[in-house]
Protein backbone atom coordinates (compact mmCIF):
# COMPACT_ATOMS: atom_id res chain seq x y z
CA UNK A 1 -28.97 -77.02 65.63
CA UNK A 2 -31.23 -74.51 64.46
CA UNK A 3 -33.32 -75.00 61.34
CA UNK A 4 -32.67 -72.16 58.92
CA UNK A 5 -36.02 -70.41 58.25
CA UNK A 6 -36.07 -68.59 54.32
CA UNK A 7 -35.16 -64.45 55.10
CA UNK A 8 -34.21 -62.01 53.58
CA UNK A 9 -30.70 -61.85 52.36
CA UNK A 10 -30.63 -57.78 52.96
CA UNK A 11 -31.85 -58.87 56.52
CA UNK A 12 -29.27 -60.90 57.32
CA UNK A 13 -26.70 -60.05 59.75
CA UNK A 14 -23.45 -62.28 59.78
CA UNK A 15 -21.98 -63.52 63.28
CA UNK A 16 -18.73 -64.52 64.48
CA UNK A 17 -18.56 -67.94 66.04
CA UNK A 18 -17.83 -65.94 69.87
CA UNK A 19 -21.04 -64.07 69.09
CA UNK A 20 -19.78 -61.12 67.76
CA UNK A 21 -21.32 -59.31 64.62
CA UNK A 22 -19.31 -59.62 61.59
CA UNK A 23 -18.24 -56.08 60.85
CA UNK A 24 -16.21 -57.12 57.76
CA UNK A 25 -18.99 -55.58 54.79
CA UNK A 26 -19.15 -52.55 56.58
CA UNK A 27 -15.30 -52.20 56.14
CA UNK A 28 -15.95 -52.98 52.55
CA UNK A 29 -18.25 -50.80 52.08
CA UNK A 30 -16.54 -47.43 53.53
CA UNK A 31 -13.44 -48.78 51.18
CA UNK A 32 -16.05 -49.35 48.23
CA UNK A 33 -17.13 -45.64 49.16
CA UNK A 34 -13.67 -44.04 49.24
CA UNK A 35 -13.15 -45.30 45.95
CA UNK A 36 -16.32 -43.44 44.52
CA UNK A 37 -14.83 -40.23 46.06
CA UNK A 38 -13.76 -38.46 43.46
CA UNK A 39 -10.05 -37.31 43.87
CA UNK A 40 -8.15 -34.11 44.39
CA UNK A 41 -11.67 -32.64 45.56
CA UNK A 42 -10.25 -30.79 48.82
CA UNK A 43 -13.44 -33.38 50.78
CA UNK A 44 -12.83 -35.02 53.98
CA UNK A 45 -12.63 -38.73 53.93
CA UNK A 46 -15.83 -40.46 55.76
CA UNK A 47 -15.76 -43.32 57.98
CA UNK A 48 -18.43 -45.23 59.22
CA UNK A 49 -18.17 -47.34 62.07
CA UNK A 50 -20.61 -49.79 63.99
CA UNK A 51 -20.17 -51.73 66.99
CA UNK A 52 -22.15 -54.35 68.74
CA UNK A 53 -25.74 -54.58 69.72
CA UNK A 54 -24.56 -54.29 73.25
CA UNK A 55 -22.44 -51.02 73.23
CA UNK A 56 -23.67 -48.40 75.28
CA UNK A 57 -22.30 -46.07 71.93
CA UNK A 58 -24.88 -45.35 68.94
CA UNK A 59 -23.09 -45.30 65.60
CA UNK A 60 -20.50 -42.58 65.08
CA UNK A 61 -19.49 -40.72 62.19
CA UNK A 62 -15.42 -39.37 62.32
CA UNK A 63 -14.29 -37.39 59.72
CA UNK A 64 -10.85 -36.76 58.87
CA UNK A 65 -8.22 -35.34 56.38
CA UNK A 66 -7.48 -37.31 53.35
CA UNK A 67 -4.54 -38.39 54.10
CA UNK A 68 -5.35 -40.08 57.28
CA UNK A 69 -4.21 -37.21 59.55
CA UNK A 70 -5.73 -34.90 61.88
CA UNK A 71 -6.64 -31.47 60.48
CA UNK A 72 -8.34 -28.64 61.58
CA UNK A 73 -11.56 -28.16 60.91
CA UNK A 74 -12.11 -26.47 57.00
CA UNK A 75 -13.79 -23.25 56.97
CA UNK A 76 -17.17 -23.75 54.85
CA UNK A 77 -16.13 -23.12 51.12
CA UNK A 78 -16.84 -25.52 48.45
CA UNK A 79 -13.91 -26.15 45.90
CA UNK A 80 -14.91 -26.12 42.21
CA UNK A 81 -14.85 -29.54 41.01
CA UNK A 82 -12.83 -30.71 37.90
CA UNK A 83 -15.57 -29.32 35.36
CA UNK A 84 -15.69 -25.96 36.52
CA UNK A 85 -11.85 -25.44 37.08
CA UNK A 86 -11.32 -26.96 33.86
CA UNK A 87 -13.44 -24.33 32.91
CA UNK A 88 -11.69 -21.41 35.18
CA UNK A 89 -8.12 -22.52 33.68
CA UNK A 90 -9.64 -22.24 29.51
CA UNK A 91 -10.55 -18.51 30.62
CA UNK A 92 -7.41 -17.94 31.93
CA UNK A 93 -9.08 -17.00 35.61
CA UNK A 94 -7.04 -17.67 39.03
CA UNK A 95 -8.23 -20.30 40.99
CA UNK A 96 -7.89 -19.70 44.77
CA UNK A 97 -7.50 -22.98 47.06
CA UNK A 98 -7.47 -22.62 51.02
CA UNK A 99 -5.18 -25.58 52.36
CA UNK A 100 -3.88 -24.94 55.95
CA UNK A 101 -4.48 -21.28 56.16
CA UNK A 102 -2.47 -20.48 52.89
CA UNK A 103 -3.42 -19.20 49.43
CA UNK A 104 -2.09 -20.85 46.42
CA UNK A 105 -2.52 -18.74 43.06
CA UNK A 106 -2.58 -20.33 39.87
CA UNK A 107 -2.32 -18.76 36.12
CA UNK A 108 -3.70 -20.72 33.44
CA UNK A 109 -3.87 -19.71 29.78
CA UNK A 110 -2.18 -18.07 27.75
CA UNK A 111 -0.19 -14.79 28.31
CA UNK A 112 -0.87 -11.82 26.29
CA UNK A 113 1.91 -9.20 26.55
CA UNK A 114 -0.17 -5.77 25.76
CA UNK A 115 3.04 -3.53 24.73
CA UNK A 116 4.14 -6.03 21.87
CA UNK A 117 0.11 -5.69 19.90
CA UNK A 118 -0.11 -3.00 17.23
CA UNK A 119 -3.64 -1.19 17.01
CA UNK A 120 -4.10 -1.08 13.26
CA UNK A 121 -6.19 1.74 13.97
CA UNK A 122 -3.99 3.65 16.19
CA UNK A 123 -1.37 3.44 13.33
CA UNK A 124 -3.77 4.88 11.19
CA UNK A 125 -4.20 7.76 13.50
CA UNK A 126 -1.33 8.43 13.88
CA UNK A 127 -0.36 8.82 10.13
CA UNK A 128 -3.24 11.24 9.78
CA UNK A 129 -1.73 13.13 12.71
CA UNK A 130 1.41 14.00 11.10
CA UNK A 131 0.21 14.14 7.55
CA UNK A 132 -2.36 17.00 9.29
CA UNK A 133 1.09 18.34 11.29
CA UNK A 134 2.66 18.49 8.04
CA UNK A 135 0.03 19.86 6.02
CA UNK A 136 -0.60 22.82 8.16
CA UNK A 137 3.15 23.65 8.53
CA UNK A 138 3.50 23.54 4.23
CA UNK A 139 -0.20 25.37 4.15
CA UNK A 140 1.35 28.26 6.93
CA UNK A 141 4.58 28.53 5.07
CA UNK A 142 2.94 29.01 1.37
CA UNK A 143 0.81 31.80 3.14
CA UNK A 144 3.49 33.65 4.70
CA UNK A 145 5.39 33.39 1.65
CA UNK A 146 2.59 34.88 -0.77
CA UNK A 147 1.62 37.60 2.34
CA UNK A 148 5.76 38.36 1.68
CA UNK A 149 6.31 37.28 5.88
CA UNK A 150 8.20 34.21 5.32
CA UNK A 151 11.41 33.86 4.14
CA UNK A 152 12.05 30.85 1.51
CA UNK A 153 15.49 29.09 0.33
CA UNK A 154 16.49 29.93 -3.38
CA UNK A 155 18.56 28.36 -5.69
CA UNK A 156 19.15 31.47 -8.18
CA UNK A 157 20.94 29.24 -10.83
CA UNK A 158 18.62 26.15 -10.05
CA UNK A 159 15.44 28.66 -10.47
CA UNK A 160 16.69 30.30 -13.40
CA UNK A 161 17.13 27.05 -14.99
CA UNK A 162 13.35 25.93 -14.58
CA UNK A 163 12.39 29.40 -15.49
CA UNK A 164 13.73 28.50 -18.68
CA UNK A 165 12.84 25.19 -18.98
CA UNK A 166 9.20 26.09 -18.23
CA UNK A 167 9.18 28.98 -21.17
CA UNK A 168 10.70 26.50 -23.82
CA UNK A 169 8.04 24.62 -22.82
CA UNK A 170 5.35 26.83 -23.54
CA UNK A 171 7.09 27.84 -26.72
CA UNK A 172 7.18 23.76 -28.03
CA UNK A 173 3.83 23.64 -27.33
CA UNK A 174 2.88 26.43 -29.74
CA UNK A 175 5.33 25.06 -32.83
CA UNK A 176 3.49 21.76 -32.06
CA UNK A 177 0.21 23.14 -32.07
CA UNK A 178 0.90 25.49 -35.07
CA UNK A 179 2.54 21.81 -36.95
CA UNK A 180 -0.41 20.01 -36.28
CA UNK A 181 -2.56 22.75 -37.96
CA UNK A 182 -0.11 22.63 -40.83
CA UNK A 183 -0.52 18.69 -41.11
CA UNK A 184 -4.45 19.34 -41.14
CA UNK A 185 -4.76 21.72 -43.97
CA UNK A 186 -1.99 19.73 -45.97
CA UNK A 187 -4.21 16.67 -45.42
CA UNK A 188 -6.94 18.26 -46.73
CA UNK A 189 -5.24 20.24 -49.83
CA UNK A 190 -3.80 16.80 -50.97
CA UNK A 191 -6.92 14.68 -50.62
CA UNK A 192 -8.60 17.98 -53.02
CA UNK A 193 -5.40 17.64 -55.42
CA UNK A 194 -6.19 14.10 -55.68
CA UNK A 195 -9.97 14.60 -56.29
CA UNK A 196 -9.01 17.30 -58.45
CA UNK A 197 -6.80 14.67 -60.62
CA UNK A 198 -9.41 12.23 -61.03
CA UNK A 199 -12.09 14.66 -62.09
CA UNK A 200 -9.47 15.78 -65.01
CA UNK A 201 -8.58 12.51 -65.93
CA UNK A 202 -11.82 11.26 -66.18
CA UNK A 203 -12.55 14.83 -68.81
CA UNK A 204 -9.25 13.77 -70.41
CA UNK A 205 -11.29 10.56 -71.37
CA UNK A 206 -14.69 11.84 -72.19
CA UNK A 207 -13.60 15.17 -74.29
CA UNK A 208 -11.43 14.20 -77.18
CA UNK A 209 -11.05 17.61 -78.39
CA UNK A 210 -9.41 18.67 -74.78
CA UNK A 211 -7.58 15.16 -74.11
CA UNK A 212 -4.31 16.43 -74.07
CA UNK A 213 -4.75 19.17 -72.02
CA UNK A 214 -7.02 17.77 -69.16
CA UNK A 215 -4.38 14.90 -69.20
CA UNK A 216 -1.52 17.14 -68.40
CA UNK A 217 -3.73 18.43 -65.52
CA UNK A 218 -4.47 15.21 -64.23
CA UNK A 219 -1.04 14.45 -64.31
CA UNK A 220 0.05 17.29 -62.63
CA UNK A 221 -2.69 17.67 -59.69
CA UNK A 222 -1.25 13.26 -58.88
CA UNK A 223 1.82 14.15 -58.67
CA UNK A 224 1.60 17.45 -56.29
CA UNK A 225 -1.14 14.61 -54.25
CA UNK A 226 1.87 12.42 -54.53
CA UNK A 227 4.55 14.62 -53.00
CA UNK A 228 1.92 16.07 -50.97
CA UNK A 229 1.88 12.72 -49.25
CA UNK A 230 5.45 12.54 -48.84
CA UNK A 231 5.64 15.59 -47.02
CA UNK A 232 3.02 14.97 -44.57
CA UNK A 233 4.51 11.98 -43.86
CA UNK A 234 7.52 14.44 -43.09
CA UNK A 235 5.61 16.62 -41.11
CA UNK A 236 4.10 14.13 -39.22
CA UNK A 237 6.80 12.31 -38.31
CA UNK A 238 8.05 15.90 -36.74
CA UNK A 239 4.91 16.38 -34.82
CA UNK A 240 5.15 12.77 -33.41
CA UNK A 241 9.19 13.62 -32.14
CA UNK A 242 8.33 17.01 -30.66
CA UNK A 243 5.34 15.73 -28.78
CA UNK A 244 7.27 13.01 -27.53
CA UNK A 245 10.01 15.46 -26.10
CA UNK A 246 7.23 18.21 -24.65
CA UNK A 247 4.68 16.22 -23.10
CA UNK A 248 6.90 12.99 -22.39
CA UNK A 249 10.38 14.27 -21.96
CA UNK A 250 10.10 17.87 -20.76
CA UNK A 251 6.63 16.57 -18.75
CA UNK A 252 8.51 14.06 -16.71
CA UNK A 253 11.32 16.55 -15.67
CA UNK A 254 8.86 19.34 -15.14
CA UNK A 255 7.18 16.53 -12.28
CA UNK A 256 10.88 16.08 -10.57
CA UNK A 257 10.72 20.20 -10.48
CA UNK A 258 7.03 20.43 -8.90
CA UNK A 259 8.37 16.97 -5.98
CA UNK A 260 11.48 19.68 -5.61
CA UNK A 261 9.46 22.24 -4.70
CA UNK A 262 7.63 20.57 -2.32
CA UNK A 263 10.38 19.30 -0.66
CA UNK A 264 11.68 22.93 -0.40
CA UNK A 265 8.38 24.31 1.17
CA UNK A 266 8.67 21.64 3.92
CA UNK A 267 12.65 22.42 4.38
CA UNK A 268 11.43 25.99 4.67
CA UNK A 269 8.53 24.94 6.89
CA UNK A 270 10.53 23.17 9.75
CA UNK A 271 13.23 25.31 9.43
CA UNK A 272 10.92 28.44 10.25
CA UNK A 273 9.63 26.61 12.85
CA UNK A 274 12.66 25.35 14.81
CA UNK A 275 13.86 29.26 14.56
CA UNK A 276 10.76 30.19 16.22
CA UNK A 277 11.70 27.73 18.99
CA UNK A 278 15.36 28.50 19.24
CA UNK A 279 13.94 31.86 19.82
CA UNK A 280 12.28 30.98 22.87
CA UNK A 281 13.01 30.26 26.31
CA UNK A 282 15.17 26.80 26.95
CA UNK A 283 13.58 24.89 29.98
CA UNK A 284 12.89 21.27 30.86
CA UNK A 285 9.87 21.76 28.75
CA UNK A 286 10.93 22.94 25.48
CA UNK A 287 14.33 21.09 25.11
CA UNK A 288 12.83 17.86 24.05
CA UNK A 289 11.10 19.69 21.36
CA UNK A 290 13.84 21.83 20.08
CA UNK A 291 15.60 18.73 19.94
CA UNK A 292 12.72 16.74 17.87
CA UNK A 293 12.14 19.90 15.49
CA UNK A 294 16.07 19.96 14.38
CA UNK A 295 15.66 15.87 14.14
CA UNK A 296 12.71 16.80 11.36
CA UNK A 297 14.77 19.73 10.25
CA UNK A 298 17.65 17.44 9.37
CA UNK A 299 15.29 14.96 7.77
CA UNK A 300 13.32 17.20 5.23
CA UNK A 301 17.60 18.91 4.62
CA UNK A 302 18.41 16.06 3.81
CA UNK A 303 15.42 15.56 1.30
CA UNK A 304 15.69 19.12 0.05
CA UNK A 305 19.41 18.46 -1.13
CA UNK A 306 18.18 15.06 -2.62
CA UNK A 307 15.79 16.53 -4.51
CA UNK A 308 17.84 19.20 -5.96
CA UNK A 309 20.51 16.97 -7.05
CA UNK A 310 18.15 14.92 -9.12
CA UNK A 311 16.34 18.05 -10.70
CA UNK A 312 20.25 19.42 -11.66
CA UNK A 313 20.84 16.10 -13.09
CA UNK A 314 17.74 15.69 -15.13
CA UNK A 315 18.06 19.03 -16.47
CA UNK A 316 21.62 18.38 -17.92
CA UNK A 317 20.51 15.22 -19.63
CA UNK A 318 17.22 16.79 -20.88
CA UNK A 319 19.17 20.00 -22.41
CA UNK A 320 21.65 17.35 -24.12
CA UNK A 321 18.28 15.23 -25.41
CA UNK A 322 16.75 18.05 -26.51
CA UNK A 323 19.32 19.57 -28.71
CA UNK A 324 19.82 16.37 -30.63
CA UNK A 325 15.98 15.35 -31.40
CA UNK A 326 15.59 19.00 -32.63
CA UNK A 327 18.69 18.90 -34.52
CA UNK A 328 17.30 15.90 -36.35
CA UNK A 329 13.83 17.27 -36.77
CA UNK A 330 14.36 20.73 -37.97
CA UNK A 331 16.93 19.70 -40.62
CA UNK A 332 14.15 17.08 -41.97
CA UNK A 333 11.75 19.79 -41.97
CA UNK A 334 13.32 22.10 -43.59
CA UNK A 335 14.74 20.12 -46.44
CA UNK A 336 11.01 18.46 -46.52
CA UNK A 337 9.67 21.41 -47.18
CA UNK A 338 12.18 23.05 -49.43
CA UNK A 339 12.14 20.28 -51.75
CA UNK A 340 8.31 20.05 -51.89
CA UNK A 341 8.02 23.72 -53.01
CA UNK A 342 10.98 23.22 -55.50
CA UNK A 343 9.17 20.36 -57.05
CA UNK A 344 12.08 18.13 -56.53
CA UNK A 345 10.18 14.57 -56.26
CA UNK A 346 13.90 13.19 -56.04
CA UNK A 347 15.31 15.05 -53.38
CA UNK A 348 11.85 14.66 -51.16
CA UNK A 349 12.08 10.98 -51.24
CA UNK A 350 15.39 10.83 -50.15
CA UNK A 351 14.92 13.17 -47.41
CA UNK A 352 12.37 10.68 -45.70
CA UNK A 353 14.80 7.98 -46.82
CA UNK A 354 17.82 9.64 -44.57
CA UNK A 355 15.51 9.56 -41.72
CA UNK A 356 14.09 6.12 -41.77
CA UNK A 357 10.65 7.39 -42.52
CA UNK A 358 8.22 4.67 -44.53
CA UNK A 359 5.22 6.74 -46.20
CA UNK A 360 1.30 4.47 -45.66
CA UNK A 361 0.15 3.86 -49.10
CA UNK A 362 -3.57 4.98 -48.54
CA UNK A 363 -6.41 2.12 -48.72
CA UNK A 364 -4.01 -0.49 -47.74
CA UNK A 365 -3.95 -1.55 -44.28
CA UNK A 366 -0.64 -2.03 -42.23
CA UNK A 367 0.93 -5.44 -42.42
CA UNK A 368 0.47 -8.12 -39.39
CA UNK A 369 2.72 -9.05 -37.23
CA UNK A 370 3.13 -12.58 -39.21
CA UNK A 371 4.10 -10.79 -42.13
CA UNK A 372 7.23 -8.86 -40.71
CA UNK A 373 8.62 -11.62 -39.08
């Protein structure tokens, strides 16, 4: 029996008990190294084989498919290992993989349908298209019109109507105006009645030869201050109702007139213009828009009518408005300023009594809020 000498253990090379070396770690080892193979990598499978000191055959490397089978060999193309088509697949690429001549595409990511997104700036183009369409069509129209080219669409009794309605207007404005100037002077001919008062009380006082008759004055100049204030709280109250009906009232039907017009000048616009194309020759060309310029016709018709409806309704109400706010106001006038001039204190107080009107004492400030309830 041999004595065993210290080596190596890395130098040691097992044997069989026929003589035979002990291939048995390199079997573990190409299992150890198919096991560090990554998988799903598209690489041949390596095995390693040795045989015995006496074979006339050197060590020999045999490569094979995966699976254990017989392939062909690979053309010389790497595959992208799990990083990088992890990668591919988050940008949504294709990934192309050769196995047995064939070519296998795969989508990843997600799927973006271009037809369904809305441009937000495209949209906004396209408004400005049209509105520019539109403008220049109106613009065109207006000009033809004033050049006396263009025919427009009248309503006679619709026009006369706002005719009217616009004149009243004008004539409102100067009874208002001409009310307010009253109020101003009548303002400033009570405050010097009421100066005028205290100066002759205040002689009344101080000259005792003239007492009685710069007390009478005194007296008298209050009490014209006194209904003095009573009728510009009449007149006032006027000027506040009439202003309300002109420049709230009249103002707001006078802005359904000016939206009517419009909308006539743009029925009159695309009616011109599909005329001018019914005119024309019909081909494959010009049907479609003959067809989309009576679409728009009918559209802005239909507006046109709406339009007109609502102006011939707000004109009935505002005639039947109007004649019962003036009613009221020009009876309290009148009777305010009769009874002033007449010097009936009486029947001036109850005027401004029948129409609800409370007089401001001067120097004292309106009451809160707290205090009326």
């Amino acid at each position: 029996m041999a004595q065993e000498s210290p080596k190596n253990s890395a130098a040691e090379i097992p044997v069989t008990s026929n003589g035979e070396v002990d291939d048995s770690r390199e079997h573990g080892f190409n299992r150890d190294l198919k096991r560090s193979l990554p998988a799903g990598l598209g690489l041949s499978e390596t095995q390693i084989t040795s045989h015995g000191f006496d074979s006339t055959k050197e060590g020999v490397i045999e490569a094979g498919a995966f699976q254990g089978s017989p392939a062909p060999p690979l053309p010389s193309i790497m595959s992208p290992s799990r990083v990088a088509a992890s990668r591919l697949a988050q940008q949504g690429s294709d990934l192309i993989v050769p196995a047995g001549g064939q070519r296998t595409q795969t989508k990843s990511g997600p799927v973006i349908l271009a037809d369904e997104i809305k441009n937000p700036a495209m949209e906004k183009l396209e408004l400005v298209r049209k509105w520019s369409l539109n403008t220049y069509k109106c613009t065109r129209q207006i000009i033809s019109e004033k050049l006396g080219r263009g025919s427009r669409t009248v309503d006679l009794e619709l026009e006369a109507q706002i005719d009217i309605l616009r004149d009243n207007k004008k004539k409102y404005e100067n009874i208002l105006r001409l009310a307010q100037t009253l109020s101003t002077q009548l303002f400033q001919m009570v405050h010097t009645q009421r100066q005028l008062g205290d100066a002759f009380a205040d002689l009344s006082l101080k000259s005792l030869e003239l007492h009685e008759e710069f007390g009478y004055n005194a007296d008298t100049q209050k009490l014209l201050a006194k209904n003095g204030e009573t009728l510009l709280g009449a007149i006032n109250f006027f000027i506040a109702s009439v202003n309300t009906l002109v420049n709230k009232t009249i103002e707001d039907t006078l802005m359904t007139v000016k939206q009517y017009e419009s909308a006539r000048i743009e029925y009159d616009a695309y009616r011109t213009d599909l005329e001018e194309l019914n005119l024309g020759p019909r081909d494959a060309n010009t049907l479609p828009k003959i067809e989309q310029s009576q679409h728009l016709f009918q559209a802005h018709k239909e507006k046109y009518d709406k339009m007109r409806n609502d102006v011939s309704i707000k004109l009935k109400f505002l005639e039947e408005n109007k004649v019962k706010v003036l009613h009221n106001q020009l009876v309290l006038f009148h009777n305010a300023i009769a009874a002033y001039f007449a010097g009936n204190q009486k029947q001036l107080e109850q005027t401004l009594k029948q129409f609800h009107i409370k007089l401001k004492t001067p120097g004292v400030d309106a009451p809160s809020w707290l205090e009326e309830q």
